[in-house]
PDB file of N, CA and C in Angstrom:
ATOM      1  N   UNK A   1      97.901 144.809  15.687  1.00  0.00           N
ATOM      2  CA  UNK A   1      98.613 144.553  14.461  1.00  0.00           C
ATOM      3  C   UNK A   1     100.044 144.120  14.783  1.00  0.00           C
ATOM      4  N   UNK A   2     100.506 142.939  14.641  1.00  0.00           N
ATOM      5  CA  UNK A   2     102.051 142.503  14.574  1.00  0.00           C
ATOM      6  C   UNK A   2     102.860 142.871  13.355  1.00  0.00           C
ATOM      7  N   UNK A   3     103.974 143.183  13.619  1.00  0.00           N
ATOM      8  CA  UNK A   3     104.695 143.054  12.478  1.00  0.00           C
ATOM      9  C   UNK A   3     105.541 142.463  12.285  1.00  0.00           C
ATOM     10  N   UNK A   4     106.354 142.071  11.199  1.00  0.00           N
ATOM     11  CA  UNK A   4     107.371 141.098  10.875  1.00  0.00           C
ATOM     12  C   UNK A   4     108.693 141.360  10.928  1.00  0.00           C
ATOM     13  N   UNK A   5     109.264 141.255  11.506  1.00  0.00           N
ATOM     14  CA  UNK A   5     111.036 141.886  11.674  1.00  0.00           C
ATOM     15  C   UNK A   5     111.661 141.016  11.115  1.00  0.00           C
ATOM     16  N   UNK A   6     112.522 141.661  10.264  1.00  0.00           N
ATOM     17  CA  UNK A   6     114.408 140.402   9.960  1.00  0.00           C
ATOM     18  C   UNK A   6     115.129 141.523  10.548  1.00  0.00           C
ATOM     19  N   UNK A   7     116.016 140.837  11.330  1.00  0.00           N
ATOM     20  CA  UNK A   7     116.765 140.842  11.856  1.00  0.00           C
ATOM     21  C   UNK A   7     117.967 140.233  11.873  1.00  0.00           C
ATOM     22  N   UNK A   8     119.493 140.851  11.867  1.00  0.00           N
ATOM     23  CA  UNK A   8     120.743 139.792  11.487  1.00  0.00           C
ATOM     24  C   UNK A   8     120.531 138.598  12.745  1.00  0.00           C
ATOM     25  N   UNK A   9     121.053 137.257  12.217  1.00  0.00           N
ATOM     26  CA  UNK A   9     121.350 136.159  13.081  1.00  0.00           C
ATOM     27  C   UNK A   9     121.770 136.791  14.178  1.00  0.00           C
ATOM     28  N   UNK A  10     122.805 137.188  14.580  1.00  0.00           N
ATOM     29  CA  UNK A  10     123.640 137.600  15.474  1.00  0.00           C
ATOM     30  C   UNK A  10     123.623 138.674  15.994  1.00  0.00           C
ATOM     31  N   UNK A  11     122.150 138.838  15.976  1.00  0.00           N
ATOM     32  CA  UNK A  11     122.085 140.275  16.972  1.00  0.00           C
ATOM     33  C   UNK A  11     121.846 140.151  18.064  1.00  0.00           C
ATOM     34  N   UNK A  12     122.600 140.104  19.212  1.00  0.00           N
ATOM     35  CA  UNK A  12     122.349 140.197  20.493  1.00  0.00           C
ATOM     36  C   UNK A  12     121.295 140.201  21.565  1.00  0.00           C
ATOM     37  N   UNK A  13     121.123 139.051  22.483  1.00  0.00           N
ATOM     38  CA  UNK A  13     120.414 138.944  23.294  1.00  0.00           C
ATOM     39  C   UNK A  13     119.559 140.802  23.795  1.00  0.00           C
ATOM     40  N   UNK A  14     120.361 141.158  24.578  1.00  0.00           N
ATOM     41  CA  UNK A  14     120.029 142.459  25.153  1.00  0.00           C
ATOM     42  C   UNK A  14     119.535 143.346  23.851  1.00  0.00           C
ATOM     43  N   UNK A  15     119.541 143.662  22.710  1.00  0.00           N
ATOM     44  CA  UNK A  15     119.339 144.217  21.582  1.00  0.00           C
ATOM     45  C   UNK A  15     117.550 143.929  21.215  1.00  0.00           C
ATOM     46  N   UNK A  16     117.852 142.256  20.999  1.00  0.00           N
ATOM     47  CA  UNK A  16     116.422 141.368  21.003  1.00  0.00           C
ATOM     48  C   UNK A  16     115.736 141.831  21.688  1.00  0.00           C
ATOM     49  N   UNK A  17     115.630 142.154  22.891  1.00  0.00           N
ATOM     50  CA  UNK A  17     114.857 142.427  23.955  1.00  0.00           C
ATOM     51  C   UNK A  17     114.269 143.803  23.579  1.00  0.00           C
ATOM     52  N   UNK A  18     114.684 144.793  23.013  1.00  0.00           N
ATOM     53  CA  UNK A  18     114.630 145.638  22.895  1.00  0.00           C
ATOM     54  C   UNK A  18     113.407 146.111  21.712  1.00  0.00           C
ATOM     55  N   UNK A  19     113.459 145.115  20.921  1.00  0.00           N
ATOM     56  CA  UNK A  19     111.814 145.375  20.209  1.00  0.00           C
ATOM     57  C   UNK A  19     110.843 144.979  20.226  1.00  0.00           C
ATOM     58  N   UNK A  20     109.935 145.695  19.924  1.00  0.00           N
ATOM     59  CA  UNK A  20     108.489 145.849  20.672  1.00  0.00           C
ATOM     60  C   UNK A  20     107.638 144.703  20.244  1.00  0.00           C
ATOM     61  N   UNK A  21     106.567 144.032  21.599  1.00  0.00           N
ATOM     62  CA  UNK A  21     106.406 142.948  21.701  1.00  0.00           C
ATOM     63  C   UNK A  21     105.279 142.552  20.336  1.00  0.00           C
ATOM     64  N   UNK A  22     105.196 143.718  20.122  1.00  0.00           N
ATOM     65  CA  UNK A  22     104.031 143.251  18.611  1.00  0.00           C
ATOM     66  C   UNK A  22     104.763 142.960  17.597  1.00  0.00           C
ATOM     67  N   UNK A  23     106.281 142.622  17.745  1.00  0.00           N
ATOM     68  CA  UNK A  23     107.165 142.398  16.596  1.00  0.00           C
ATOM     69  C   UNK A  23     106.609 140.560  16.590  1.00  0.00           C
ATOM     70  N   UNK A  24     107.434 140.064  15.207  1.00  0.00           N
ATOM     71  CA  UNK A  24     107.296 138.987  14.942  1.00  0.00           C
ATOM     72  C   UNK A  24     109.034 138.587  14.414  1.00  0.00           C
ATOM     73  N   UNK A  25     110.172 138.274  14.761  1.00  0.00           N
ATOM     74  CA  UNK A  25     110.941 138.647  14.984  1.00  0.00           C
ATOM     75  C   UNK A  25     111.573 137.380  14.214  1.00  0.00           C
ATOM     76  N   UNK A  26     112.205 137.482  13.211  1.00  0.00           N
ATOM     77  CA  UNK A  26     112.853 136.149  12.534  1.00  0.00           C
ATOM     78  C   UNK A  26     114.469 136.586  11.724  1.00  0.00           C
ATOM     79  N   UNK A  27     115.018 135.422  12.176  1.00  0.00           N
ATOM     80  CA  UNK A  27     116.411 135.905  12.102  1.00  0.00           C
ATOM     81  C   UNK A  27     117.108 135.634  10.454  1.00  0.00           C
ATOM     82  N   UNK A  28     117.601 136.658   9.707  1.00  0.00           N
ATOM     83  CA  UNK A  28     118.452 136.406   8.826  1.00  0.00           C
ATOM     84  C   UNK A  28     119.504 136.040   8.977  1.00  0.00           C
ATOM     85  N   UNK A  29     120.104 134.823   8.083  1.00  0.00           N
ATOM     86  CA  UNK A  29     121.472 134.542   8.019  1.00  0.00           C
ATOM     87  C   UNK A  29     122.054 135.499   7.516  1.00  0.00           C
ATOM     88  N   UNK A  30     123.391 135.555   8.072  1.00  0.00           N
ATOM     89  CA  UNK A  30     124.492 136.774   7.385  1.00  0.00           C
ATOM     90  C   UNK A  30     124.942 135.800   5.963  1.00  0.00           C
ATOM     91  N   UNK A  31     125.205 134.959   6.204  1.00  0.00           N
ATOM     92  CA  UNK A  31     125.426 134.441   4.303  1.00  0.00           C
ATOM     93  C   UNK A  31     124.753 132.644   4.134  1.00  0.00           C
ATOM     94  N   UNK A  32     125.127 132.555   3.347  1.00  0.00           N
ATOM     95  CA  UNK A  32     124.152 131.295   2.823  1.00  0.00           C
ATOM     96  C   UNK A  32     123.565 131.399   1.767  1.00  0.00           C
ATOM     97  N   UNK A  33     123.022 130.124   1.142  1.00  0.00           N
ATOM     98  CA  UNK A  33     121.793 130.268   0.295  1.00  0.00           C
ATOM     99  C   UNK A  33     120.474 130.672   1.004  1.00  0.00           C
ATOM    100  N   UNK A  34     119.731 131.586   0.486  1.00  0.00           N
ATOM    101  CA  UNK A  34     118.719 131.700   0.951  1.00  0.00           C
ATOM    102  C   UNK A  34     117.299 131.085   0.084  1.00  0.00           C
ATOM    103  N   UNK A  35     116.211 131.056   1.097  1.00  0.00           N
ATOM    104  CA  UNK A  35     115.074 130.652   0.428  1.00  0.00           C
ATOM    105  C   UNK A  35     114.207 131.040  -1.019  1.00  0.00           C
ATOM    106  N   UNK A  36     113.646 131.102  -2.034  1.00  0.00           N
ATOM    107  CA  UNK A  36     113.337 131.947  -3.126  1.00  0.00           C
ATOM    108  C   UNK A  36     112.673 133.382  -2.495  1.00  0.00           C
ATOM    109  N   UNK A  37     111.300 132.535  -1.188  1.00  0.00           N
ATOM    110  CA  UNK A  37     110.876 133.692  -0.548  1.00  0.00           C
ATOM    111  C   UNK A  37     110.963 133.504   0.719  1.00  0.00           C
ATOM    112  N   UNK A  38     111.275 134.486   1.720  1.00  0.00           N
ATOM    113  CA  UNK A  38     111.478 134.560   2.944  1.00  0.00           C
ATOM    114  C   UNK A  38     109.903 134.768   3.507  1.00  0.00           C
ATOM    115  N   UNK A  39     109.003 135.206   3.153  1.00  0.00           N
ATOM    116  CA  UNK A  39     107.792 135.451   3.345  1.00  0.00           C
ATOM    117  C   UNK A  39     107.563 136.480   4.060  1.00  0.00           C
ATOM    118  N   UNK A  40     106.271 136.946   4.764  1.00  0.00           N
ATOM    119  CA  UNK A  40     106.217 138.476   5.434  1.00  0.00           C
ATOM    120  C   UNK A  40     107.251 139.297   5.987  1.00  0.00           C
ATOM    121  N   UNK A  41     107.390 140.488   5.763  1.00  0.00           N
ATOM    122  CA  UNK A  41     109.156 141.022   6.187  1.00  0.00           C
ATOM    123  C   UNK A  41     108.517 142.633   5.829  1.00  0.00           C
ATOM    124  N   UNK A  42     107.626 143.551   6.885  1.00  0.00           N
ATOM    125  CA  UNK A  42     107.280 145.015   6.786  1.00  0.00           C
ATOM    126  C   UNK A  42     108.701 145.456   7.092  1.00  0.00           C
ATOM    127  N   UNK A  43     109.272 144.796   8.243  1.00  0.00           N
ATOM    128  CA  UNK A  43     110.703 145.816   8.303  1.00  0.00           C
ATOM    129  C   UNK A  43     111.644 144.930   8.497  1.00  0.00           C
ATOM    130  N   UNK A  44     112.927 145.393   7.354  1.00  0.00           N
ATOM    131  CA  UNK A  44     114.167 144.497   7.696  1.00  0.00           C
ATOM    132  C   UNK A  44     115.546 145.581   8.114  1.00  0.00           C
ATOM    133  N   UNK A  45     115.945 144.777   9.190  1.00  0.00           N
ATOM    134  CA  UNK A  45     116.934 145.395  10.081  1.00  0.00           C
ATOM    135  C   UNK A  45     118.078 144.782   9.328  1.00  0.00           C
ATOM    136  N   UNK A  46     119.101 145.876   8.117  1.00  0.00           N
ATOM    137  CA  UNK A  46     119.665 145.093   7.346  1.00  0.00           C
ATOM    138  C   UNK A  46     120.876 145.311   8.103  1.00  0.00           C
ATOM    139  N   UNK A  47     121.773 143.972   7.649  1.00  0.00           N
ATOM    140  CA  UNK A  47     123.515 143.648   8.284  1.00  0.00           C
ATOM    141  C   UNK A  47     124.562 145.275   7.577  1.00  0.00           C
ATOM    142  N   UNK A  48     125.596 144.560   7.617  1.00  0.00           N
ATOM    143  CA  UNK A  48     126.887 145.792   6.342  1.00  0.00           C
ATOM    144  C   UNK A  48     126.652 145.105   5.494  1.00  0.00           C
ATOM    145  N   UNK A  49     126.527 144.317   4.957  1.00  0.00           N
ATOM    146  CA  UNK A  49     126.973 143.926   3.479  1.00  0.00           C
ATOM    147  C   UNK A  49     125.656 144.049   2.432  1.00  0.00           C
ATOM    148  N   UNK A  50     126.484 144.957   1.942  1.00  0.00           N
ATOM    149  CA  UNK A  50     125.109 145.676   0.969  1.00  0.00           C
ATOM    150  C   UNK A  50     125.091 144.826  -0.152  1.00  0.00           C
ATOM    151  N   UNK A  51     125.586 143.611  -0.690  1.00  0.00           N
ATOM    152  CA  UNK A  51     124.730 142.701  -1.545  1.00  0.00           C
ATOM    153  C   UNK A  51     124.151 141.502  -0.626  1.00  0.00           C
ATOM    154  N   UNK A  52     124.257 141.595   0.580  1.00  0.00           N
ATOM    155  CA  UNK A  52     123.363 140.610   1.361  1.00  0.00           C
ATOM    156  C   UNK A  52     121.906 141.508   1.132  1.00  0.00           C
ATOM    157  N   UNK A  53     121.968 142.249   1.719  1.00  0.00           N
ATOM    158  CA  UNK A  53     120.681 143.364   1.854  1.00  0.00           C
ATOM    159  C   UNK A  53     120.034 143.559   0.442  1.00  0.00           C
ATOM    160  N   UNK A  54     120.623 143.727  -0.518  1.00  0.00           N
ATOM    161  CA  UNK A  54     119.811 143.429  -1.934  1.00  0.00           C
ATOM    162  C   UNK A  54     119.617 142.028  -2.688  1.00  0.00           C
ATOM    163  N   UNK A  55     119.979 141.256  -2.164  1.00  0.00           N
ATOM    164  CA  UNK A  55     119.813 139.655  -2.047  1.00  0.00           C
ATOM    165  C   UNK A  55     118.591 139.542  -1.327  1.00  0.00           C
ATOM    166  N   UNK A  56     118.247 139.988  -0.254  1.00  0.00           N
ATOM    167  CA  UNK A  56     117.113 140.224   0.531  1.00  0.00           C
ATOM    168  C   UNK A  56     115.874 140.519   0.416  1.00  0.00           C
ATOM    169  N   UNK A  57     116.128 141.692  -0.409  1.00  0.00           N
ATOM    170  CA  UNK A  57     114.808 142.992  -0.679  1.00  0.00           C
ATOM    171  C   UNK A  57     114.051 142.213  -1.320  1.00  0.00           C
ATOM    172  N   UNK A  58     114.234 141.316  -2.148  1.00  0.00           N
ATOM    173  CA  UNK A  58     112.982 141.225  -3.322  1.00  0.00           C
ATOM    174  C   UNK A  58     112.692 139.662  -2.834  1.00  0.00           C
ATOM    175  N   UNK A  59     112.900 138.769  -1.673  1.00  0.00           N
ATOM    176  CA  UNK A  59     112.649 138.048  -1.067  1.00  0.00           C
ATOM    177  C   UNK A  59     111.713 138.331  -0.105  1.00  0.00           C
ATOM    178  N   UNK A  60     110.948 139.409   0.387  1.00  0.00           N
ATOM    179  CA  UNK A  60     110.410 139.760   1.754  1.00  0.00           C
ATOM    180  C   UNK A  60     109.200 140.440   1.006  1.00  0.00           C
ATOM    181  N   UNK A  61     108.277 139.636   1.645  1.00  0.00           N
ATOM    182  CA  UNK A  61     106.527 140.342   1.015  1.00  0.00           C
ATOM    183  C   UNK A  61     106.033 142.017   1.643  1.00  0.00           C
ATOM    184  N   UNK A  62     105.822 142.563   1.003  1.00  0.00           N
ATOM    185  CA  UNK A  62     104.897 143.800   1.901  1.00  0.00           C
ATOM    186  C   UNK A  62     105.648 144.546   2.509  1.00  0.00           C
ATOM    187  N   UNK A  63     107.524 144.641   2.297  1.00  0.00           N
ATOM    188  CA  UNK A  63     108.516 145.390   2.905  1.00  0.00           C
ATOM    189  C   UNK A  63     108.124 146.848   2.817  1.00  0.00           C
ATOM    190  N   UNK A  64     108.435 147.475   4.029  1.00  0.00           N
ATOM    191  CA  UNK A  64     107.887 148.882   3.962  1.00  0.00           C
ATOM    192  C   UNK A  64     109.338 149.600   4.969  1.00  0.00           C
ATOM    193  N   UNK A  65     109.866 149.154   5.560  1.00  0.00           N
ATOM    194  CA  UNK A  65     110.923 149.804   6.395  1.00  0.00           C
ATOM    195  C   UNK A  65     112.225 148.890   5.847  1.00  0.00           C
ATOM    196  N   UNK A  66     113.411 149.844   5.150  1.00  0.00           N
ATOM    197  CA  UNK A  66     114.993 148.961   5.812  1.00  0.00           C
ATOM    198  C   UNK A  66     115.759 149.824   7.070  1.00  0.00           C
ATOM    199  N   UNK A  67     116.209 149.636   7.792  1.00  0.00           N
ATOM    200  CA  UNK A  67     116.971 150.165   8.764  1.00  0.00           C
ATOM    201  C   UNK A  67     118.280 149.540   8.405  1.00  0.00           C
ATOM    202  N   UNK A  68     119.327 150.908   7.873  1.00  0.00           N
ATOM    203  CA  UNK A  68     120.993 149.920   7.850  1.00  0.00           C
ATOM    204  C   UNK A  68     121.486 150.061   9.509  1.00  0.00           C
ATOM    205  N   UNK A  69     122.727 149.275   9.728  1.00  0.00           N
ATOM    206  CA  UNK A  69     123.477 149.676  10.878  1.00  0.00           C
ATOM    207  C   UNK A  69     124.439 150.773  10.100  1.00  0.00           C
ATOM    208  N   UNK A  70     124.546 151.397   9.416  1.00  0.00           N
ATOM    209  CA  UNK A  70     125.778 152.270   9.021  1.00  0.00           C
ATOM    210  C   UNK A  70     125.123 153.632   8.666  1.00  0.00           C
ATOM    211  N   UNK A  71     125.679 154.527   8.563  1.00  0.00           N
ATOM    212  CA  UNK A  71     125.407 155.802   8.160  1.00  0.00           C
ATOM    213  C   UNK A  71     125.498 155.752   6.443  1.00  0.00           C
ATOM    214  N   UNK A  72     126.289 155.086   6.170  1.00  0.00           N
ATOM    215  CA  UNK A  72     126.295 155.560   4.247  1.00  0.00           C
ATOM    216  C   UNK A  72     125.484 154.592   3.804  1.00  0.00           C
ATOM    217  N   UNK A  73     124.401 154.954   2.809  1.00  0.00           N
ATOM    218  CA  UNK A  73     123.661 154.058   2.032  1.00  0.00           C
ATOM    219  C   UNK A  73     123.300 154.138   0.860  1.00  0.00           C
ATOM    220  N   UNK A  74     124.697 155.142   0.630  1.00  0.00           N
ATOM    221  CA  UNK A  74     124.710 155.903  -1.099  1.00  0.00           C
ATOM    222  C   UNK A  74     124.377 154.572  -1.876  1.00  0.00           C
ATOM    223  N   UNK A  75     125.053 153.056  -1.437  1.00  0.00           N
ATOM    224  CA  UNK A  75     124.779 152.304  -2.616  1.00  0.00           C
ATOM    225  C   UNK A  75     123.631 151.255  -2.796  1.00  0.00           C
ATOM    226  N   UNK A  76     123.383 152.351  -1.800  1.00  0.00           N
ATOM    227  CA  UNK A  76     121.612 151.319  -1.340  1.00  0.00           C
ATOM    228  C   UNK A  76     120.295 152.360  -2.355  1.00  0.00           C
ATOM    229  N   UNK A  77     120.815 153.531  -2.090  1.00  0.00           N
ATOM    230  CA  UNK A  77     119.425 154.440  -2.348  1.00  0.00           C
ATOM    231  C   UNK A  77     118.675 154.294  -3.750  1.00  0.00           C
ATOM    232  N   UNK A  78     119.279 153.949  -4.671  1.00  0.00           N
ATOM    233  CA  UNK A  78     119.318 153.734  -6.459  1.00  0.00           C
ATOM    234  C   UNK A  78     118.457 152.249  -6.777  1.00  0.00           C
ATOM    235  N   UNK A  79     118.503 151.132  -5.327  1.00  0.00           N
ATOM    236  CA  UNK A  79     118.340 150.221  -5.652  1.00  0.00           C
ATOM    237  C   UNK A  79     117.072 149.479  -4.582  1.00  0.00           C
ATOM    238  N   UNK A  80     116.928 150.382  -3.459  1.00  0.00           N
ATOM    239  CA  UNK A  80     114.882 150.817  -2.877  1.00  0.00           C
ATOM    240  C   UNK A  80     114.162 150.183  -3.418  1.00  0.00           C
ATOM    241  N   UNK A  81     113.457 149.839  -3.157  1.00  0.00           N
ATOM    242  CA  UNK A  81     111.544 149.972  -4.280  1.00  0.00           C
ATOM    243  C   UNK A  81     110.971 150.777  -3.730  1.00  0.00           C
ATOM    244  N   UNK A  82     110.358 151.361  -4.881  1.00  0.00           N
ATOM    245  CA  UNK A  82     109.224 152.436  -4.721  1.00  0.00           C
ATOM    246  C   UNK A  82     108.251 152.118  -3.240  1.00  0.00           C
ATOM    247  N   UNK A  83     107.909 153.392  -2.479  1.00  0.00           N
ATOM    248  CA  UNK A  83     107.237 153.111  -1.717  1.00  0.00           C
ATOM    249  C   UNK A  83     108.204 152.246  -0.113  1.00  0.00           C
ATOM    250  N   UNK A  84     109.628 152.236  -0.186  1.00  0.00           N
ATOM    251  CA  UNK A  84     110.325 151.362   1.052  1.00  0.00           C
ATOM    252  C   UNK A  84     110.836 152.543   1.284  1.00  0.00           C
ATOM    253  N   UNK A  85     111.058 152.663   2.802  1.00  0.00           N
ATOM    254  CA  UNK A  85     111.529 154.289   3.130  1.00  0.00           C
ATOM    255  C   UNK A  85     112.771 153.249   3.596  1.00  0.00           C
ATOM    256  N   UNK A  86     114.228 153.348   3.421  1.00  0.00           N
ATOM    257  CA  UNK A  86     115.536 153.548   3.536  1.00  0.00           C
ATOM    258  C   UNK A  86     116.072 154.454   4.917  1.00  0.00           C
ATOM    259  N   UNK A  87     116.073 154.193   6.549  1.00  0.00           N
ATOM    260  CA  UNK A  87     116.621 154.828   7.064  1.00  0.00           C
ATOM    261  C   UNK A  87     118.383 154.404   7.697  1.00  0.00           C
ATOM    262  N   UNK A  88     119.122 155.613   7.679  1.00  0.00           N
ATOM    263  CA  UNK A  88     120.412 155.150   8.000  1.00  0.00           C
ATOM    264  C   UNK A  88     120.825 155.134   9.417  1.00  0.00           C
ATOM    265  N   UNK A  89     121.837 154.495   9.683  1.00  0.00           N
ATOM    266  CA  UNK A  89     122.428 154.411  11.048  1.00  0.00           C
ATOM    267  C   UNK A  89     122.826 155.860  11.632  1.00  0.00           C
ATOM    268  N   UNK A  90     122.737 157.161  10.878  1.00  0.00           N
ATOM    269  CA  UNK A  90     123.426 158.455  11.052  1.00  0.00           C
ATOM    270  C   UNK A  90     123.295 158.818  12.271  1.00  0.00           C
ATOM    271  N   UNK A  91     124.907 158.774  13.164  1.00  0.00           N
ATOM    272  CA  UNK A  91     124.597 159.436  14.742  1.00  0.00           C
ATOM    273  C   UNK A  91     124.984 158.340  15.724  1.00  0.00           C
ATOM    274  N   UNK A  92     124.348 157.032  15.149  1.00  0.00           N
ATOM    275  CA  UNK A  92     124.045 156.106  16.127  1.00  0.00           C
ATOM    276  C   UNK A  92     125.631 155.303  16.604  1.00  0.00           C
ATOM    277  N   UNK A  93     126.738 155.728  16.059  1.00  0.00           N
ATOM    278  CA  UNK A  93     127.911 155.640  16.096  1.00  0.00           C
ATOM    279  C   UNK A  93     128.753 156.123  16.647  1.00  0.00           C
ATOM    280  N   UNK A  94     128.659 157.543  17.158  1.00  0.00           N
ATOM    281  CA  UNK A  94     129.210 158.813  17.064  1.00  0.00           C
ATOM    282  C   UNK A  94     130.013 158.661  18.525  1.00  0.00           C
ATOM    283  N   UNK A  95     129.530 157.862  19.455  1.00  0.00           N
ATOM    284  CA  UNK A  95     130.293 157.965  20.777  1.00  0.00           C
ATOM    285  C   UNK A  95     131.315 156.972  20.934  1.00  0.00           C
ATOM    286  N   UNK A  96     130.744 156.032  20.383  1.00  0.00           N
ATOM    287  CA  UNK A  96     132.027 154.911  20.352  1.00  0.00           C
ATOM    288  C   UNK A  96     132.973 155.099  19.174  1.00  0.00           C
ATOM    289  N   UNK A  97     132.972 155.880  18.181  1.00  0.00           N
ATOM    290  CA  UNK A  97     134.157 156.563  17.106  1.00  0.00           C
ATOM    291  C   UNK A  97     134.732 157.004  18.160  1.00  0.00           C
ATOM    292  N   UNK A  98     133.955 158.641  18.495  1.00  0.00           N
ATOM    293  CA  UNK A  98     134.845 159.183  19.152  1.00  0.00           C
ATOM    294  C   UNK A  98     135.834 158.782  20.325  1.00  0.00           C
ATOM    295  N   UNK A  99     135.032 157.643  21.269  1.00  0.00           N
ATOM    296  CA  UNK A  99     135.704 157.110  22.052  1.00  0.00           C
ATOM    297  C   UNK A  99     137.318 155.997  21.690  1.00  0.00           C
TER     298      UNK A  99
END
């Protein structure tokens, strides 16, 4: 079974590499007009800008995963579809803050 990844434009070579080869891996623009439908999209690896990411959602068929890069997604959670599990960046930050 493959699945369909969005992914920001500009996510990094070494990053890319990093998901798994049954991905199907297609890159979102960070801004632009976008298409009416982007077509298959189970998981989208969303940017910061939380009206890009809801510009998004209802463009992508059969979405079942968002992954933000940030820990807060208070202004994401209200605006989901039923059935999309919402996980946050929480943690994944924490060494380079502190650093």
């Amino acid at each position: 079974m493959t699945v369909d990844v969005w992914i920001p434009d500009n996510t990094r070579p070494e990053h890319r590499s990093l998901l798994p080869s049954v991905s199907i891996v297609h890159d979102l623009p960070a801004d632009g007009r976008l298409p009416e439908r982007l077509g298959p999209g189970q998981f989208l690896v969303a940017g910061f800008g939380v009206e890009r990411i809801l510009d998004v959602i209802p463009r992508l068929d059969d979405l079942q995963v968002i992954q933000t890069l940030s820990a807060g997604v208070d202004r994401l959670v209200d605006q989901i579809p039923a059935g999309v599990v919402l996980c946050d960046a929480s943690g994944v930050h924490d060494v380079s803050v502190s650093e």
